[in-house]
Protein backbone atom coordinates (compact mmCIF):
# COMPACT_ATOMS: atom_id res chain seq x y z
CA UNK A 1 0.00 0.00 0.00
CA UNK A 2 1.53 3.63 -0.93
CA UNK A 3 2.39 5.09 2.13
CA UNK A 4 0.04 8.50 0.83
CA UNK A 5 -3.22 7.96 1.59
CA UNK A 6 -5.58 10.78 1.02
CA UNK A 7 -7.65 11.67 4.05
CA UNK A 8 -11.43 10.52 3.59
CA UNK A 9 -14.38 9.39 5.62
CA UNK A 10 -14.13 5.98 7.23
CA UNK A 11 -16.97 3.88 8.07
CA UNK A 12 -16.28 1.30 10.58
CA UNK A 13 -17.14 -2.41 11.22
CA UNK A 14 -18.39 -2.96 14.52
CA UNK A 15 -17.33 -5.20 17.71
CA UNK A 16 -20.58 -6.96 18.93
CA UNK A 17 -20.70 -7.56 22.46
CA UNK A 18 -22.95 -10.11 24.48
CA UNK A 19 -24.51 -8.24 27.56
CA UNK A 20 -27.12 -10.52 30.03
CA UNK A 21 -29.03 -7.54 29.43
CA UNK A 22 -28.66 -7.40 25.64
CA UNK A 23 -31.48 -8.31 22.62
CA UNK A 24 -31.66 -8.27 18.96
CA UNK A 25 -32.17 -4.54 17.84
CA UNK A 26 -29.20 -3.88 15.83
CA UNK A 27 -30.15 -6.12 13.98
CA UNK A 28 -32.25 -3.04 12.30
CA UNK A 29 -29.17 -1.63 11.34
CA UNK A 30 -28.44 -4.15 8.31
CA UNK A 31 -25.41 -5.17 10.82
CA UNK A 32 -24.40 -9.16 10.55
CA UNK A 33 -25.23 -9.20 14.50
CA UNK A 34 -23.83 -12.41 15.71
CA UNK A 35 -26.35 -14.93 17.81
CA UNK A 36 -26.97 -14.19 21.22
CA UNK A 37 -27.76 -11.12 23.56
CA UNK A 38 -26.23 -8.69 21.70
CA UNK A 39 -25.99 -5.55 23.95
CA UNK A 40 -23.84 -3.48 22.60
CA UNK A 41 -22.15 -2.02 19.02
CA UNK A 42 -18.49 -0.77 19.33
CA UNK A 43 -19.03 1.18 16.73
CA UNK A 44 -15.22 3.56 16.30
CA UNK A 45 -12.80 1.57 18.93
CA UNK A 46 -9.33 1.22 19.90
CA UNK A 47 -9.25 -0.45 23.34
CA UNK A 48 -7.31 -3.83 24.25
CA UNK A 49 -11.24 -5.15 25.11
CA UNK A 50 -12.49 -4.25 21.24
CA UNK A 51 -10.62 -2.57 18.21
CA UNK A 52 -13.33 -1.75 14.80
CA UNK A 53 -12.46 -2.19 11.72
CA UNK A 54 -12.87 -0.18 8.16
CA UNK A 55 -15.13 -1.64 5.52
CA UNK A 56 -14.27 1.33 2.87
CA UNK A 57 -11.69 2.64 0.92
CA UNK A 58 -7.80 2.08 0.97
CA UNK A 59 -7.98 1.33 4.86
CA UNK A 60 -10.03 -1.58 4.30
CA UNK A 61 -9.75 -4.06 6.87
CA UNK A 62 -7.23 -2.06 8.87
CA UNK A 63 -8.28 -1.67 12.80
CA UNK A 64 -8.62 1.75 14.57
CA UNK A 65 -5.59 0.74 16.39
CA UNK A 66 -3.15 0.62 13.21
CA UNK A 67 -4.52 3.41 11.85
CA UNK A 68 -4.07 5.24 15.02
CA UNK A 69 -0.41 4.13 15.18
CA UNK A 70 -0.19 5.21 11.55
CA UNK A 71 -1.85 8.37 10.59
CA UNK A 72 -1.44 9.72 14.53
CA UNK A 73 -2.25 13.43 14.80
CA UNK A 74 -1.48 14.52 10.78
CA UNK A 75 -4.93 12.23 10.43
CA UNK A 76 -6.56 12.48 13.88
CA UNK A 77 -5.72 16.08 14.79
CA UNK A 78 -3.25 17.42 17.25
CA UNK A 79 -5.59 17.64 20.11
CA UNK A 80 -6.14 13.78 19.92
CA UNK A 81 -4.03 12.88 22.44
CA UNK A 82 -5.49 10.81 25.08
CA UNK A 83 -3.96 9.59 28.47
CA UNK A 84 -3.16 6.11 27.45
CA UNK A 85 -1.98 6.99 23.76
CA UNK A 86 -5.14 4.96 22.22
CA UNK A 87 -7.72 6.95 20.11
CA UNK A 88 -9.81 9.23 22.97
CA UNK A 89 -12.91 8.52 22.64
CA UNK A 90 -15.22 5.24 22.49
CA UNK A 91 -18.80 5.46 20.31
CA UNK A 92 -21.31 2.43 21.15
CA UNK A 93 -25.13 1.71 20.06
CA UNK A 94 -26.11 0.27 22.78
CA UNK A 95 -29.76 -2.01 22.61
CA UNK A 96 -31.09 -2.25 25.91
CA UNK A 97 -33.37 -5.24 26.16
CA UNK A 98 -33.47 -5.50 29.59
CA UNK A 99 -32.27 -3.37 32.44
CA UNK A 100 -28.62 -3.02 32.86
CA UNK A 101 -26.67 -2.92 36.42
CA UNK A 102 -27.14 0.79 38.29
CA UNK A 103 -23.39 1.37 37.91
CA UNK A 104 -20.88 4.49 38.25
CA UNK A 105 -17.69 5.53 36.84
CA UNK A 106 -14.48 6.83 38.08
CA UNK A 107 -12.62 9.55 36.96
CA UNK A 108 -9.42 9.64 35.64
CA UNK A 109 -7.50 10.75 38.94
CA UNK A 110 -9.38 7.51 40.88
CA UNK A 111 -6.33 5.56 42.96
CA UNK A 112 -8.10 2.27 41.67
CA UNK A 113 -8.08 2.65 38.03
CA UNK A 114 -7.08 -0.60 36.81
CA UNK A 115 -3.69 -0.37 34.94
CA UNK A 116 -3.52 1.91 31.19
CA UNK A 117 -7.52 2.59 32.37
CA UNK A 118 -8.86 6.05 32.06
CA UNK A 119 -11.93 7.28 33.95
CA UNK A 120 -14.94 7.66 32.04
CA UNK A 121 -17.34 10.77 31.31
CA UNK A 122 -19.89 9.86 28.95
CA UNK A 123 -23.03 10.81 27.00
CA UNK A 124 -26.24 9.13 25.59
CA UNK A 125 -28.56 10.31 23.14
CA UNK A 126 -31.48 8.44 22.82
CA UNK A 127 -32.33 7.22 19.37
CA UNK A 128 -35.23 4.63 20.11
CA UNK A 129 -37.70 4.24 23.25
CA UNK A 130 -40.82 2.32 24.20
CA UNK A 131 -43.99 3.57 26.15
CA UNK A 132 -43.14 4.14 29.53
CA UNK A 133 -39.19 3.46 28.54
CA UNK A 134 -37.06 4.70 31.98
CA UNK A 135 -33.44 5.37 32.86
CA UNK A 136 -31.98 5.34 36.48
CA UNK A 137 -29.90 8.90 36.54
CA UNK A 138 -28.60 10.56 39.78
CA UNK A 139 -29.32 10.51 43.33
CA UNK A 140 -32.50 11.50 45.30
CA UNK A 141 -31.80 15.06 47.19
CA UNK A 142 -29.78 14.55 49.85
CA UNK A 143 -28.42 10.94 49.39
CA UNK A 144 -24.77 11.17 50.91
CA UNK A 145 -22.04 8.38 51.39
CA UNK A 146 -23.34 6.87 54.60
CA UNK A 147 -27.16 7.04 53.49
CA UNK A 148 -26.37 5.37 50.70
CA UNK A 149 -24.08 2.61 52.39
CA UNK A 150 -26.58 2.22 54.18
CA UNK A 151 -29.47 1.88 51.86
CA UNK A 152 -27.02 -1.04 50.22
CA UNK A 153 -26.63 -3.04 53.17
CA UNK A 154 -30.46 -2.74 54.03
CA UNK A 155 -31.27 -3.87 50.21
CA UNK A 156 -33.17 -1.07 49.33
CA UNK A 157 -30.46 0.87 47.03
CA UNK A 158 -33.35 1.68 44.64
CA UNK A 159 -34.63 4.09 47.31
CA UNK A 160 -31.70 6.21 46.65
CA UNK A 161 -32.27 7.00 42.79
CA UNK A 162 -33.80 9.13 40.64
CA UNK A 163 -36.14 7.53 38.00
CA UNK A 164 -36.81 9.37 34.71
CA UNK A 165 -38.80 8.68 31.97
CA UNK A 166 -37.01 8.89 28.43
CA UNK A 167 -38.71 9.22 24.62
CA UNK A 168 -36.46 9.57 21.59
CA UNK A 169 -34.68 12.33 21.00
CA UNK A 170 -33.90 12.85 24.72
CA UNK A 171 -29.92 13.29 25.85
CA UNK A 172 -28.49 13.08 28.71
CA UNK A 173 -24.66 14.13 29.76
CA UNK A 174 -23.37 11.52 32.16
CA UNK A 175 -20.02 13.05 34.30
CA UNK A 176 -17.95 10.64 35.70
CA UNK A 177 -19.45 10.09 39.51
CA UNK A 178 -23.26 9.82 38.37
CA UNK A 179 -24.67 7.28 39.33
CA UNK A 180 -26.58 5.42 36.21
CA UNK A 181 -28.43 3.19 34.49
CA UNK A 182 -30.46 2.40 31.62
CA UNK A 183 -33.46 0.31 31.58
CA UNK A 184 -35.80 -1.81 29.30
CA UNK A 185 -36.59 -0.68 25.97
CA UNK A 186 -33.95 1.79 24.94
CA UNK A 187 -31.53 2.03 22.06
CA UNK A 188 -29.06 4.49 22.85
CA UNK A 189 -25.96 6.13 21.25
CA UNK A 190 -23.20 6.34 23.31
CA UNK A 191 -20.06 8.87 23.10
CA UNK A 192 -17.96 8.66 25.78
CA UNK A 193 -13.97 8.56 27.08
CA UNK A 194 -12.37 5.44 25.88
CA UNK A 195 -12.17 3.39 29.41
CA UNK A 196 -14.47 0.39 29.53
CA UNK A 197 -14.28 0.65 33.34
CA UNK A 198 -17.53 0.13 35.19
CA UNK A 199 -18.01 -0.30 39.09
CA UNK A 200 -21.82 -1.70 39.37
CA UNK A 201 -23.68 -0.98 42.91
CA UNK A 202 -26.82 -3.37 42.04
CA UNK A 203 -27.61 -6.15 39.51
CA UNK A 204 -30.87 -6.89 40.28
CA UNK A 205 -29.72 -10.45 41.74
CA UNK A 206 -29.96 -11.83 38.40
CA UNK A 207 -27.48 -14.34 37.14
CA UNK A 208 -24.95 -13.41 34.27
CA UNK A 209 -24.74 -14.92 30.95
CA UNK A 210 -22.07 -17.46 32.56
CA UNK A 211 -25.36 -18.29 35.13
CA UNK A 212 -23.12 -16.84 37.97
CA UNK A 213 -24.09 -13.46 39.59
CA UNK A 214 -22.42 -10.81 38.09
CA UNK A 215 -19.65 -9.18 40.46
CA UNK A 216 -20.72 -6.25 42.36
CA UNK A 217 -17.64 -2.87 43.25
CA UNK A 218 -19.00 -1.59 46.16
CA UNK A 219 -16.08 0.32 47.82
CA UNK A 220 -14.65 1.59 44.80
CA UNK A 221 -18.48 2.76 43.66
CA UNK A 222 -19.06 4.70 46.96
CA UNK A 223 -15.79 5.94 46.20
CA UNK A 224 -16.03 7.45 43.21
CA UNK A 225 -19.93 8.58 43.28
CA UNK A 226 -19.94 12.38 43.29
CA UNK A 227 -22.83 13.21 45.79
CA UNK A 228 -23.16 16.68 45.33
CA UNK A 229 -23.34 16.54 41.74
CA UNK A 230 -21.14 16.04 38.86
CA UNK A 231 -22.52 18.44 36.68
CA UNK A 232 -25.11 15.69 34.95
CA UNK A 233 -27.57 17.60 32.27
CA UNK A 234 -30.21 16.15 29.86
CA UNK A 235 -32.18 18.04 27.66
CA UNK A 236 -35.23 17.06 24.74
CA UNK A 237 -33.98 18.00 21.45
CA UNK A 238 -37.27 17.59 19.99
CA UNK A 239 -37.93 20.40 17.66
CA UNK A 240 -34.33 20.56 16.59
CA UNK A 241 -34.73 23.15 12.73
CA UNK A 242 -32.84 21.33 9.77
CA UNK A 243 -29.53 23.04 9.24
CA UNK A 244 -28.20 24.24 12.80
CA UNK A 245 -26.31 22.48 14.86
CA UNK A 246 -28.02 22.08 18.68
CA UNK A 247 -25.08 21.36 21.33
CA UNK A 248 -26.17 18.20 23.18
CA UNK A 249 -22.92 18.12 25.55
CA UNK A 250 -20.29 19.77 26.08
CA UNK A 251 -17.16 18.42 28.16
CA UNK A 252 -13.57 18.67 29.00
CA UNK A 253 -13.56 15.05 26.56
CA UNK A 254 -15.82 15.96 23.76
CA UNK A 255 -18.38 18.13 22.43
CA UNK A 256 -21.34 16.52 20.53
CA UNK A 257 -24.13 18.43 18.51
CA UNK A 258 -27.16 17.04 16.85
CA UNK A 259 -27.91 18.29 13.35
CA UNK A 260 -30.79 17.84 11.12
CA UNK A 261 -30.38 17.21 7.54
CA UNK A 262 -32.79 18.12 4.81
CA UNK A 263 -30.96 18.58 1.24
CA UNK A 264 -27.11 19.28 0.65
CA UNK A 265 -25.45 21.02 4.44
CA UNK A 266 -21.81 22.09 3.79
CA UNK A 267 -19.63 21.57 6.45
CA UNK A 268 -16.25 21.52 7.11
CA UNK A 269 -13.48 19.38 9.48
CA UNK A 270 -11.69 21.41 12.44
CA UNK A 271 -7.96 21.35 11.72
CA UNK A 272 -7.18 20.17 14.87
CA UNK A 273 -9.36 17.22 15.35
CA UNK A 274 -11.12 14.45 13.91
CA UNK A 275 -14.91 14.49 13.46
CA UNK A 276 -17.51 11.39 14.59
CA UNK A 277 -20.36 11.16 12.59
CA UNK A 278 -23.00 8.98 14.52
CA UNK A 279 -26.77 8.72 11.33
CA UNK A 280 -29.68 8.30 14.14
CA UNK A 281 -32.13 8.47 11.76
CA UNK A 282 -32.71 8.54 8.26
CA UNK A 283 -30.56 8.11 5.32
CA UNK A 284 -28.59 10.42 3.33
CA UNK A 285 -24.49 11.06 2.16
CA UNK A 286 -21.35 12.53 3.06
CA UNK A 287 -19.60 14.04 0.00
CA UNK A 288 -16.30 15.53 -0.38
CA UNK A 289 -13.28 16.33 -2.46
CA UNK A 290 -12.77 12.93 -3.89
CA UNK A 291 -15.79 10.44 -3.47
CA UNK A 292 -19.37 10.14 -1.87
CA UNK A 293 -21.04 7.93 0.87
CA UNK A 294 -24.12 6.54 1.52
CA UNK A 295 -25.24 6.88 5.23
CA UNK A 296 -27.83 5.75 6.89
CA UNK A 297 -29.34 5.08 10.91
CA UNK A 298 -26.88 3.15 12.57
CA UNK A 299 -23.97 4.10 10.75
CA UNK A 300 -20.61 5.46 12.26
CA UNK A 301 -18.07 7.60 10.58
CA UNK A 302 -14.51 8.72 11.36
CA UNK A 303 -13.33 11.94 9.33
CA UNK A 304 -9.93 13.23 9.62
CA UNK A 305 -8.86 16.53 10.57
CA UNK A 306 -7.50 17.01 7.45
CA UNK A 307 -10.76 16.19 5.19
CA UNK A 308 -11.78 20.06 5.18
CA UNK A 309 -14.83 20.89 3.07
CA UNK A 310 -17.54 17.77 3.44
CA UNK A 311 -21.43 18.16 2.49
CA UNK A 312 -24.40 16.21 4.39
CA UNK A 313 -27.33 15.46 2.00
CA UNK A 314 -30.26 13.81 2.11
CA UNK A 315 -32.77 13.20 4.97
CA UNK A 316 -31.39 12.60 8.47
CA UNK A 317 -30.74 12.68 11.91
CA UNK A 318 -26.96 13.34 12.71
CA UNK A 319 -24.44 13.58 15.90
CA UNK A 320 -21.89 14.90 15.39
CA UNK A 321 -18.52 14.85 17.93
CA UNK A 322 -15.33 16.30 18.02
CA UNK A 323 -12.56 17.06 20.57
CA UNK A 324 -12.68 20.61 22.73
């Protein structure tokens, strides 16, 4: 392969993981989900638990990783540098079948990160719900350490959480230290820090996918749960006019917008990162100097700083991420 490769959009391959809690909804995607309880999509990865792969173009077949190791910041932009030298951030559809483990997650100054492990601030926007579809997300007022200790060893944790009701086109900003979860019936996008580090407070006392409970990180999840707040936001974007972008999150990790797409959008790459393209709805096509792409829901795209000039067409729902 020449050793010139001319920037362009890549659309990635994903890692399918099994979750306990997982179902069959990517399937909607036109994805070759493998069999099982398929939880989760790693849609753009470079982590030792999941690396993606390009389907298009030159790169074909090459994993995040290589091209990471390759291209580095003349492809990725010079503020891609993350604290473990991988590719910063982690994108995931996540199909939520059942209810996943209330759960927290450190930041990246916690004394118990496991080794090359970054903390993790995340977002999700909501890109499917049922009726009555919920998410667990913060603490009731004045839940501190002890009450909430305490609530755990009495059994009675869900005492201690807020309960919210979600609808599509809902997001929510998730700082590390909030105390999460999402529930039944939800198909989420997920940007986020790349860590897959996790410390669950409650799993329902329901056995894994091995039939064994799944372990629970108490110390390290009273630990690490901010309890005055860590800044957690959520906001509809129902409403959202074609051609402006709507900021959905901004944090010290990544800023995400949502734009709505209705005929040819010009856009253009910042010169100093890369830009995720996340199609929650509809179908459409990223154009640019040298070629065209189709794009539709479900599909993840990786453009290089370099790219420049791009144009959005068609009809479509579109996040859009990039580095502060």
């Amino acid at each position: 392969m020449s050793q010139a490769v001319k920037p362009y959009p890549l659309h990635f391959k994903p890692e399918f993981k099994e979750r306990v809690w997982g179902g069959r909804a990517l399937e909607q995607f036109g994805y070759d989900v493998p069999p099982g309880h398929i939880g989760e999509g790693w849609m753009i990865a470079d982590h030792p638990n999941g690396v993606s792969h390009v389907l298009n173009g030159e790169l074909a077949g090459q994993g995040l990783d290589a091209i990471r190791e390759r291209f580095g910041a003349s492809w990725l932009g010079e503020k891609a540098q993350s604290g473990n030298g991988r590719f910063p951030l982690l994108i995931k559809l996540l199909d939520c079948n059942d209810d996943l483990s209330v759960q927290v997650h450190p930041n990246d100054h916690y004394a118990g990160l496991p080794k090359g492990e970054l903390g993790k601030t995340e977002m999700w926007y909501v890109m499917d719900a049922k009726p009555d579809a919920k998410i667990i997300y913060g603490l009731q007022p004045g839940v501190d350490r002890a009450s909430m200790a305490q609530a755990i060893e009495e059994g009675r944790i869900m005492d201690t959480l807020q309960v919210v009701s979600v609808k599509a086109g809902d997001t929510f900003y998730i700082p590390a230290g909030t105390v999460h979860a999402l529930c039944a019936g939800v198909l989420v996008a997920e940007i986020q820090q790349n860590s897959d580090t996790t410390y669950r407070l409650y799993d329902y006392d329901r056995p894994g996918l091995d039939g064994k409970p799944r372990e629970l990180h108490i110390e390290d999840s009273l630990n690490v749960t901010d309890y005055t707040g860590a800044g957690a936001s959520r906001m509809s974007t129902a409403g959202t006019p074609a051609g402006t972008w709507l900021t959905l999150a901004e944090s010290p990790y990544f800023v995400t917008d949502k734009g709505v797409v209705r005929g040819a959008w010009p856009q253009e790459t910042p010169a100093d990162s890369f830009v995720v393209l996340i199609v929650a709805e509809g179908a459409g096509s990223i154009g640019w100097a040298d070629g065209r792409l189709d794009a539709k829901a479900g599909d993840c795209f990786l453009l290089p700083a370099p790219l420049g000039a791009y144009t959005l067409d068609g009809e479509m729902t579109v996040l859009r991420s990039r580095l502060p």
